[in-house]
N, C-alpha and C. Protein backbone atom coordinates (compact mmCIF):
# COMPACT_ATOMS: atom_id res chain seq x y z
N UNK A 1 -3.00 -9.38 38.18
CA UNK A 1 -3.19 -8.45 37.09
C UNK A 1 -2.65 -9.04 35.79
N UNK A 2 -1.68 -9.77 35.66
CA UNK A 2 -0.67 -10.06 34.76
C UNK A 2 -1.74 -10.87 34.29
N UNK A 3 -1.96 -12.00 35.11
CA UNK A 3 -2.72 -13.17 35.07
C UNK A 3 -3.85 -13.06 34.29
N UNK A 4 -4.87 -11.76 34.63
CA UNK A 4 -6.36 -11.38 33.75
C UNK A 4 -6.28 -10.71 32.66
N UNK A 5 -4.51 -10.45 32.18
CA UNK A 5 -4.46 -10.26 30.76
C UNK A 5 -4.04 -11.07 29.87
N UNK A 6 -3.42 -11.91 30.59
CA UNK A 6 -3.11 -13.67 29.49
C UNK A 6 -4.46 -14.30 29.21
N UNK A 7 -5.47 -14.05 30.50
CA UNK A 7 -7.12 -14.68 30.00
C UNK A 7 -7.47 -13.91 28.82
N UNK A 8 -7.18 -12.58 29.11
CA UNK A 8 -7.97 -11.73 28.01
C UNK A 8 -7.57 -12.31 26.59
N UNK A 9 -6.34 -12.56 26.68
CA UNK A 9 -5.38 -12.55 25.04
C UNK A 9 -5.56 -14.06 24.62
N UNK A 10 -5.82 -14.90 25.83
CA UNK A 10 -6.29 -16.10 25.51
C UNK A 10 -7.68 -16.22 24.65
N UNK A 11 -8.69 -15.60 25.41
CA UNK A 11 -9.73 -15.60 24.99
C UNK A 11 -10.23 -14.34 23.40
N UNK A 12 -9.15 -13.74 23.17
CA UNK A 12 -9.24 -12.93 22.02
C UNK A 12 -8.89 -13.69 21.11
N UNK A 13 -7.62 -14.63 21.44
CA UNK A 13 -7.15 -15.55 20.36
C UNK A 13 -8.11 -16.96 20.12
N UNK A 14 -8.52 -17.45 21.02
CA UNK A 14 -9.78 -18.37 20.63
C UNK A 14 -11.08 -17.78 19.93
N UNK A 15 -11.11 -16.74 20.33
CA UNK A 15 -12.41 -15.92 19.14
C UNK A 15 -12.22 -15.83 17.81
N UNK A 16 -10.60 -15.74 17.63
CA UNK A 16 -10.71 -15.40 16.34
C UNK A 16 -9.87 -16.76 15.37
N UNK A 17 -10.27 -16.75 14.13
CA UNK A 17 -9.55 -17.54 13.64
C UNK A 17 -8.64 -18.09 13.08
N UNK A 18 -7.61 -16.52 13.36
CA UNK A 18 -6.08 -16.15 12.86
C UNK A 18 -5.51 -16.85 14.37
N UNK A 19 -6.19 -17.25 15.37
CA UNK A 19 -5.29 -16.91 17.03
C UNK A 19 -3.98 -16.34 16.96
N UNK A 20 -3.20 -16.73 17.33
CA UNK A 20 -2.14 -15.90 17.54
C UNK A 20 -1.55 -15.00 16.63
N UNK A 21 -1.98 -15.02 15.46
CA UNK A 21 -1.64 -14.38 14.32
C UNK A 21 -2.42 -12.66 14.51
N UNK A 22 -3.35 -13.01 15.42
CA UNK A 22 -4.01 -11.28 15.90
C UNK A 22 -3.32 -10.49 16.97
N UNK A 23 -2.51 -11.17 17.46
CA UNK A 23 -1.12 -10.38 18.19
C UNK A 23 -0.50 -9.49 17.08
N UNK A 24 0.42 -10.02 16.57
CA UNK A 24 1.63 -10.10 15.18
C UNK A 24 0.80 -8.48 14.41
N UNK A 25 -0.47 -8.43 14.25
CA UNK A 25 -1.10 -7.11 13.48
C UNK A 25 -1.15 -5.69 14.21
N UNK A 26 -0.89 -5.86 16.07
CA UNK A 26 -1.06 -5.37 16.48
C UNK A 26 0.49 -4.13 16.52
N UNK A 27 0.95 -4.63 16.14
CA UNK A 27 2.76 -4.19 16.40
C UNK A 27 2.54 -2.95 15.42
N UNK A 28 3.72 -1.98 15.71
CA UNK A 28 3.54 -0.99 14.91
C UNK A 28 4.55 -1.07 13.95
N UNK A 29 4.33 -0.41 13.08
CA UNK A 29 5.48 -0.18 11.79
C UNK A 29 6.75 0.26 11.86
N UNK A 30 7.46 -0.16 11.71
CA UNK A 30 9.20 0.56 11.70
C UNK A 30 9.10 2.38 11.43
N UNK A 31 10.12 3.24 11.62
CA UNK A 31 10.05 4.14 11.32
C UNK A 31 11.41 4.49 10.58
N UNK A 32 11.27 4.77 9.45
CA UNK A 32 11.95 5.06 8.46
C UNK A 32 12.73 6.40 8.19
N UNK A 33 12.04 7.12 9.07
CA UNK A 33 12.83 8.38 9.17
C UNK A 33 12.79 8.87 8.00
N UNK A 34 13.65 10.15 7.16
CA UNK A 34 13.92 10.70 6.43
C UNK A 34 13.80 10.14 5.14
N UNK A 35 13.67 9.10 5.00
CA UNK A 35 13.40 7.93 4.34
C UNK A 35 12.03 7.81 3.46
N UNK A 36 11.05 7.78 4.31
CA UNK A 36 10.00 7.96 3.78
C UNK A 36 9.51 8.79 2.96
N UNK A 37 9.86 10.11 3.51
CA UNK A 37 10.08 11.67 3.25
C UNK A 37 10.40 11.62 1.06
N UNK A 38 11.32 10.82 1.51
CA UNK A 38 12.22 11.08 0.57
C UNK A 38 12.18 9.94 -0.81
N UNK A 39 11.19 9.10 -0.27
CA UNK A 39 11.14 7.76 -1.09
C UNK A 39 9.39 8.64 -2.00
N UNK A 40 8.47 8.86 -1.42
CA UNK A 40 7.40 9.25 -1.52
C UNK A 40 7.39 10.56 -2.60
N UNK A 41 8.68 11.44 -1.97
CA UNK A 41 8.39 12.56 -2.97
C UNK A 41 9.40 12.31 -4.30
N UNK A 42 9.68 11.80 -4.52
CA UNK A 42 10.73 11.09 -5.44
C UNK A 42 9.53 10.11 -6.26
N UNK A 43 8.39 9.61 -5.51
CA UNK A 43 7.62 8.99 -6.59
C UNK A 43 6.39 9.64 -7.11
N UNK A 44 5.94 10.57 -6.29
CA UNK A 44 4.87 11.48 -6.91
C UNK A 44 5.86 12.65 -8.34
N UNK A 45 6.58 12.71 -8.08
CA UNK A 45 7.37 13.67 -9.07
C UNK A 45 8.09 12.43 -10.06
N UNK A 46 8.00 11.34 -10.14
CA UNK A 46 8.04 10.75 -11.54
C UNK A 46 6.86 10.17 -12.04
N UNK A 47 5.80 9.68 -10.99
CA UNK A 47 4.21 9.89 -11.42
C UNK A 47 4.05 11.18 -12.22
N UNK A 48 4.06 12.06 -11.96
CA UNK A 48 3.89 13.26 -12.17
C UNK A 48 4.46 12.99 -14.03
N UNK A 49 5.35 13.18 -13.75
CA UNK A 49 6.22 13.11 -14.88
C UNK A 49 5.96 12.35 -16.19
N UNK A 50 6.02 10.98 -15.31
CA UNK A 50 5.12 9.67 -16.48
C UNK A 50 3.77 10.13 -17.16
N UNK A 51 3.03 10.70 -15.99
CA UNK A 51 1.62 11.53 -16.42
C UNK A 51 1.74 12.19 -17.94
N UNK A 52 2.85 13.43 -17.26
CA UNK A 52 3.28 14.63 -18.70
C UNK A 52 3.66 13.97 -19.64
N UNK A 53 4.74 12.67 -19.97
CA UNK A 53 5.34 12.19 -20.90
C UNK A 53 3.88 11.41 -21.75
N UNK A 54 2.93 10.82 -21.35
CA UNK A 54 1.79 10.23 -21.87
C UNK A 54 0.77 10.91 -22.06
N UNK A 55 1.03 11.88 -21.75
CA UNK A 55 0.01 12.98 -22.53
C UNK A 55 0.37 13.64 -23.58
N UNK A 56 1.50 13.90 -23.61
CA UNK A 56 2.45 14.57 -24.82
C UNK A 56 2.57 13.48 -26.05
N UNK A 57 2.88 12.29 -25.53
CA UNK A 57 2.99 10.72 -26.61
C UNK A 57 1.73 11.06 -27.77
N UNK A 58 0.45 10.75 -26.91
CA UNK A 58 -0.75 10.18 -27.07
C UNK A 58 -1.76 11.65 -27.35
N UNK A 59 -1.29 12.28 -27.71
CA UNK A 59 -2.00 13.20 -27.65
C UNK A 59 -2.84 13.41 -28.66
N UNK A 60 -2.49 13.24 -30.04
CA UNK A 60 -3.02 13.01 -31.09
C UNK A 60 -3.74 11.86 -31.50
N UNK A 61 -3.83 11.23 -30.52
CA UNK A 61 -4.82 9.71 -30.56
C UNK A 61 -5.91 9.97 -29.53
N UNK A 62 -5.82 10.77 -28.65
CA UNK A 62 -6.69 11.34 -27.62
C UNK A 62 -7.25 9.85 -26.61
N UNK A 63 -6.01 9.95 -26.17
CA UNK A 63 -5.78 7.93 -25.34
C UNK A 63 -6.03 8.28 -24.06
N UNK A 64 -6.86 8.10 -23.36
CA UNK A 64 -6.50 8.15 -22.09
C UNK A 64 -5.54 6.73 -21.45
N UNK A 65 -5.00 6.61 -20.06
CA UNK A 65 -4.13 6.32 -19.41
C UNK A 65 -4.76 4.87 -19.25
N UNK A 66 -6.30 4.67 -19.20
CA UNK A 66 -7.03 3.26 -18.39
C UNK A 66 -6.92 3.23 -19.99
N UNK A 67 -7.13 3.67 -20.87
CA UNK A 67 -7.60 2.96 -22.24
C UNK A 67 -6.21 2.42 -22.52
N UNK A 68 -5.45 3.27 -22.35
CA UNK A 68 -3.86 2.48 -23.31
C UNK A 68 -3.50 0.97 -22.16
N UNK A 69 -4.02 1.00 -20.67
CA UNK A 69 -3.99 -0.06 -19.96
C UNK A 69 -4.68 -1.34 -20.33
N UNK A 70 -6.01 -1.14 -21.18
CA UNK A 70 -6.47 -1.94 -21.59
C UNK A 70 -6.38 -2.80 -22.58
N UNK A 71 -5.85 -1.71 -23.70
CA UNK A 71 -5.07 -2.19 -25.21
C UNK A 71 -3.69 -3.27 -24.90
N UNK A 72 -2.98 -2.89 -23.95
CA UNK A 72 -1.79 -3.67 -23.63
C UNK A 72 -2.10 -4.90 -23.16
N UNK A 73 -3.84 -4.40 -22.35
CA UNK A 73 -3.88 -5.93 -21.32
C UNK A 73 -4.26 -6.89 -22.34
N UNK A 74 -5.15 -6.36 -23.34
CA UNK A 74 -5.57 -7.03 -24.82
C UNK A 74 -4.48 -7.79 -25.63
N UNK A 75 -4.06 -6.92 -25.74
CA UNK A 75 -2.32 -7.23 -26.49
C UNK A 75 -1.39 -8.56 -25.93
């Protein structure tokens, strides 16, 4: 049994052209716990925020957010 899954993983890794590097993708992600929670809503609420502060700036120039991105990239 052991044996016809080293063929399998053999032969998955010769198919592809990462080989062994298509193991390594298969692994799952750490879990961060409370962490995540807490990293995420902490950045939508200064997104948020940055949003309000550049609308209030620019308001009288009637700028949107991709246009003032573009002027800078110009700049």
């Amino acid at each position: 049994m052991n044996d016809s899954r080293s063929q399998r993983s053999r032969a998955a890794e010769s198919s592809s052209p990462e080989g062994p590097q298509l193991q390594r993708v298969a692994r799952k992600a750490p879990r961060y716990g409370i962490l995540e929670r807490c990293i995420g809503y902490n950045l939508r609420i200064s997104y948020a925020l940055a949003s309000q502060l550049f609308a209030r700036v620019f308001e009288d120039q009637e700028l949107a957010p991709i246009q003032f991105a573009a002027l800078e990239f110009i700049a």
